[in-house]
Every structure is written in C-alpha cells, then in structure tokens.
N, C-alpha and C. Protein backbone atom coordinates (compact mmCIF):
# COMPACT_ATOMS: atom_id res chain seq x y z
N UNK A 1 45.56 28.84 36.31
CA UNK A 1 44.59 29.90 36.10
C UNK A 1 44.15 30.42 37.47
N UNK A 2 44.10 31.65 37.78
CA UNK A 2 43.66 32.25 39.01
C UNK A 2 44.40 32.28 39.85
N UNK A 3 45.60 31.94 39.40
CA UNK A 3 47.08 32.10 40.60
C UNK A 3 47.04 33.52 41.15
N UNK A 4 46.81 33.61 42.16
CA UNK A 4 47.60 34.76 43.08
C UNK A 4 45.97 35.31 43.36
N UNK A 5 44.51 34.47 43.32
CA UNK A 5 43.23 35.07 43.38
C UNK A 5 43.17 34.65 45.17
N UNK A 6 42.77 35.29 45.70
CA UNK A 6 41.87 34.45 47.14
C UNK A 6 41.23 33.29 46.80
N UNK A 7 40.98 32.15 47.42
CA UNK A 7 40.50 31.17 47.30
C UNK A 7 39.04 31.13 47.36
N UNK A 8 39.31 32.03 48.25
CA UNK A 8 37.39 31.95 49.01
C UNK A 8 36.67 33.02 47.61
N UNK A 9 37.28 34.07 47.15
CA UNK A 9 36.73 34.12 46.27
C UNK A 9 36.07 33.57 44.70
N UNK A 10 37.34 32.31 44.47
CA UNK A 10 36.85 31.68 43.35
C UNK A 10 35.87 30.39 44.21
N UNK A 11 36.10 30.24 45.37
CA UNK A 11 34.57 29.42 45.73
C UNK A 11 33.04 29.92 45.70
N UNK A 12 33.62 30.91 46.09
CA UNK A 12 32.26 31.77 46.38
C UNK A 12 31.54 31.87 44.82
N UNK A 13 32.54 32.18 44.18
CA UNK A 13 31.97 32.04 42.44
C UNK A 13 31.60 30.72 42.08
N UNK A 14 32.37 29.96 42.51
CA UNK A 14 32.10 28.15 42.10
C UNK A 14 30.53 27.84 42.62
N UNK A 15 30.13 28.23 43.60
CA UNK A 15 28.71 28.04 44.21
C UNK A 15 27.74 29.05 43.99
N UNK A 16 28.36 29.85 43.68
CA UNK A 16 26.97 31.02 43.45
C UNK A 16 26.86 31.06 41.80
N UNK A 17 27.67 30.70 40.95
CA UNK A 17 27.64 30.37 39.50
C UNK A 17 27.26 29.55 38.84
N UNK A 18 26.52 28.47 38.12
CA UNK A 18 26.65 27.37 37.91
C UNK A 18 27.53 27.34 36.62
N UNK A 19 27.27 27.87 35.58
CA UNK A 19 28.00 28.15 34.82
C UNK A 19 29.66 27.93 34.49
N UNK A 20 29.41 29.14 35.85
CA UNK A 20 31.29 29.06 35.87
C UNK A 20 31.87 27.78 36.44
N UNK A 21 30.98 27.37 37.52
CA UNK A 21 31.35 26.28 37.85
C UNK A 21 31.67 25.05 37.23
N UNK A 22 30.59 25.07 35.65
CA UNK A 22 31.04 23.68 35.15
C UNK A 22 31.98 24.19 34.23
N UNK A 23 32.02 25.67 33.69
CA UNK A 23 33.53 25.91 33.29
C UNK A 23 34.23 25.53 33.37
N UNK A 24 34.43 26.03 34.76
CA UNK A 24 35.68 25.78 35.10
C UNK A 24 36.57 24.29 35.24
N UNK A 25 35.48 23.27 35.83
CA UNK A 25 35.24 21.86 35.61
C UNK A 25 35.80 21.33 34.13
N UNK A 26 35.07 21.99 33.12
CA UNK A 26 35.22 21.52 31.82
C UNK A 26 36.83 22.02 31.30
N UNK A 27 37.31 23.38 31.72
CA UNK A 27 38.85 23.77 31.31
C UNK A 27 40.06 22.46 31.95
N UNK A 28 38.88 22.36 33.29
CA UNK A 28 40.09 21.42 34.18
C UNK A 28 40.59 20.03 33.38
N UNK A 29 38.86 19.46 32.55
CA UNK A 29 39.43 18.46 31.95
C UNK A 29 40.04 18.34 30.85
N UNK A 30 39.53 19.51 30.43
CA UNK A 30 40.52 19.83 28.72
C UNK A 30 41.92 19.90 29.17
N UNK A 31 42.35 20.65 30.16
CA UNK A 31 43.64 21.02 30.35
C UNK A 31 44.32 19.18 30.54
N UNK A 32 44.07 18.70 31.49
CA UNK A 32 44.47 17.10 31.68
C UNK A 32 44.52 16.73 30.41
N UNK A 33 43.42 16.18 29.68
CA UNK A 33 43.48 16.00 27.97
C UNK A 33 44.68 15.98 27.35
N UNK A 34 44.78 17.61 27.19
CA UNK A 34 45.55 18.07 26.20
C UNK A 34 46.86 17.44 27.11
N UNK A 35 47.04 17.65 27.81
CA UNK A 35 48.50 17.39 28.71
C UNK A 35 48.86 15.62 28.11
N UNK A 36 47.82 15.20 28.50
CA UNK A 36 48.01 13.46 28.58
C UNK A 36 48.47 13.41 26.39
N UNK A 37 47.75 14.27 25.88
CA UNK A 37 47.82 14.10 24.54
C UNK A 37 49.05 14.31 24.04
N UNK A 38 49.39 15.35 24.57
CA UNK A 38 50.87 15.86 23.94
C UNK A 38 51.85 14.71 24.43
N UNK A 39 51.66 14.11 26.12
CA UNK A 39 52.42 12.87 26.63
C UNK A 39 52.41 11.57 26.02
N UNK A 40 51.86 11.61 24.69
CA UNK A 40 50.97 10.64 23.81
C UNK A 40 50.41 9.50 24.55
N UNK A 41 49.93 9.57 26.29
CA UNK A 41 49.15 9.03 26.68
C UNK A 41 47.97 8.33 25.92
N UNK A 42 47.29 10.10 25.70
CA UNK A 42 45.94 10.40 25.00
C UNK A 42 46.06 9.93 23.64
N UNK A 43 45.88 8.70 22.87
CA UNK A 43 45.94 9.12 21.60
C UNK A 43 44.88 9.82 20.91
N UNK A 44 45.39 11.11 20.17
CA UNK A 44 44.44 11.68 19.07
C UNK A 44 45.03 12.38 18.17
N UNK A 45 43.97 12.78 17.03
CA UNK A 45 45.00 12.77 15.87
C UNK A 45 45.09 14.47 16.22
N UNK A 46 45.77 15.51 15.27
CA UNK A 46 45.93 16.73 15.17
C UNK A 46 45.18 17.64 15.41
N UNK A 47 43.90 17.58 14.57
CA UNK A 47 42.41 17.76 14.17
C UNK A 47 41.86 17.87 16.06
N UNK A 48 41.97 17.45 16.28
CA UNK A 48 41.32 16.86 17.48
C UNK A 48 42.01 17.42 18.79
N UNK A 49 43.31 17.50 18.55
CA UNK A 49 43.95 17.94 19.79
C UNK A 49 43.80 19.62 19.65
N UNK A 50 43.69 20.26 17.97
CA UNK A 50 43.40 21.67 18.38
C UNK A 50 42.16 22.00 18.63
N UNK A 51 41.54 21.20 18.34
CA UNK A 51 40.01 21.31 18.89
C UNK A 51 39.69 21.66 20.17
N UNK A 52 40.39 20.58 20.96
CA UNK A 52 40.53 20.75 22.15
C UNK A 52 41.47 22.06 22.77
N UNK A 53 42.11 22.16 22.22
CA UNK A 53 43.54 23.61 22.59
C UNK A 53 42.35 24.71 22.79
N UNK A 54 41.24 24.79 21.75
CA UNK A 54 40.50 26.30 21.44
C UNK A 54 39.52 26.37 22.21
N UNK A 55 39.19 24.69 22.16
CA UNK A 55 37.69 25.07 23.37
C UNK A 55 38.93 25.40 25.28
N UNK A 56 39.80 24.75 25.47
CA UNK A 56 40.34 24.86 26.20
C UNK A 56 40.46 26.64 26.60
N UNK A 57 41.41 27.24 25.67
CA UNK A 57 41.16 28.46 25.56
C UNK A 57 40.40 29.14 25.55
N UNK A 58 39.23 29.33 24.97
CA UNK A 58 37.74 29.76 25.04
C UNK A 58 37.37 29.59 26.41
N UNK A 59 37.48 28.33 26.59
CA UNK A 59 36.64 28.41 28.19
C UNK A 59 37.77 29.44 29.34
N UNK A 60 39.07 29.12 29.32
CA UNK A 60 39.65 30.12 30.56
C UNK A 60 39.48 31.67 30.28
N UNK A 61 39.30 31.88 28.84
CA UNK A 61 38.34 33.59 28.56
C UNK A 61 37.78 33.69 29.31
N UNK A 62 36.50 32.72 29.02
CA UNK A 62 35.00 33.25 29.40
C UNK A 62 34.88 33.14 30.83
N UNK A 63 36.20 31.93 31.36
CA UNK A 63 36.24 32.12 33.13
C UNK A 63 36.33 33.40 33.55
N UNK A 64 38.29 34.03 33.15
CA UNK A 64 38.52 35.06 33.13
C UNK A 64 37.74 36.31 33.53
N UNK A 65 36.95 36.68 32.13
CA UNK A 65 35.93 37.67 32.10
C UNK A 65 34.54 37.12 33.43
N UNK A 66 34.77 36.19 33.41
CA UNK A 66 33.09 36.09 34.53
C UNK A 66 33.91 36.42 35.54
N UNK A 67 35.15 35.72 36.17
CA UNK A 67 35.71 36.40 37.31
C UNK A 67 36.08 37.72 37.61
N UNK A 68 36.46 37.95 36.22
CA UNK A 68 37.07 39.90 36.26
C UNK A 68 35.45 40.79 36.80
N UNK A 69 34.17 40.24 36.10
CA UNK A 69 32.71 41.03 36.31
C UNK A 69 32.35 40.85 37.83
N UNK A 70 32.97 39.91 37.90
CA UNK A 70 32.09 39.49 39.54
C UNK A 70 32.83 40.58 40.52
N UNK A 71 34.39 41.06 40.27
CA UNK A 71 35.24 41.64 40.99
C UNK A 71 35.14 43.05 40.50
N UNK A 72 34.76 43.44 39.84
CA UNK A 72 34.64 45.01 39.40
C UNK A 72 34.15 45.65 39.78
C-alpha cells in the first residue's frame, strides 16, 4: 500500500494523524494475520478469516482516502 508515495510524506501523515497512524498500524496487522492464516500458521475458521479480509480492506480505504485528502 502506498508504493511509489514519498516516504516523508506518509510520515509526515503518520505523526500529524493519529488516526491514520493507528490505521495504518492496525491494516499492518491484519495484513500479517490474514497472510499467516491462509499459511495455516494462524489457525481460524472461515467466519473469521473474512472478517478479517473486510476490516483489512476497510481500513486500506479509509487510509487511501485520508492520504488522497491530505494531498489534494
């Protein structure tokens, strides 16, 4: 997520946001999650892993859009 952004700009958002910041935090760990889940590391049942897929999704939106507002 944010491939090809300046760096200093998604810091500058990471510290001046709190929000986005634990967003972004929170996508990071869903994303690991889901990864380790599908590796059946993670065990969980179905129910649970799309749970996680949507909040996963939901949150890189709402990153998305806070990064797209900050840059407009």
């Amino acid at each position: 997520m944010f491939e090809g952004q300046p760096q200093h700009e998604l810091d500058a958002l990471m510290k001046s946001d709190p929000e986005f910041r634990q967003l972004y935090h929170r996508h990071r760990e869903l994303d690991k999650q889901v990864l380790d889940a599908e590796l059946g590391v993670l065990p969980v049942d179905d129910a649970t892993l799309a749970r996680m897929k949507k909040e996963k999704l939901y949150a890189k939106d709402r990153l998305t859009r806070m990064f797209a507002q900050r840059h407009h």
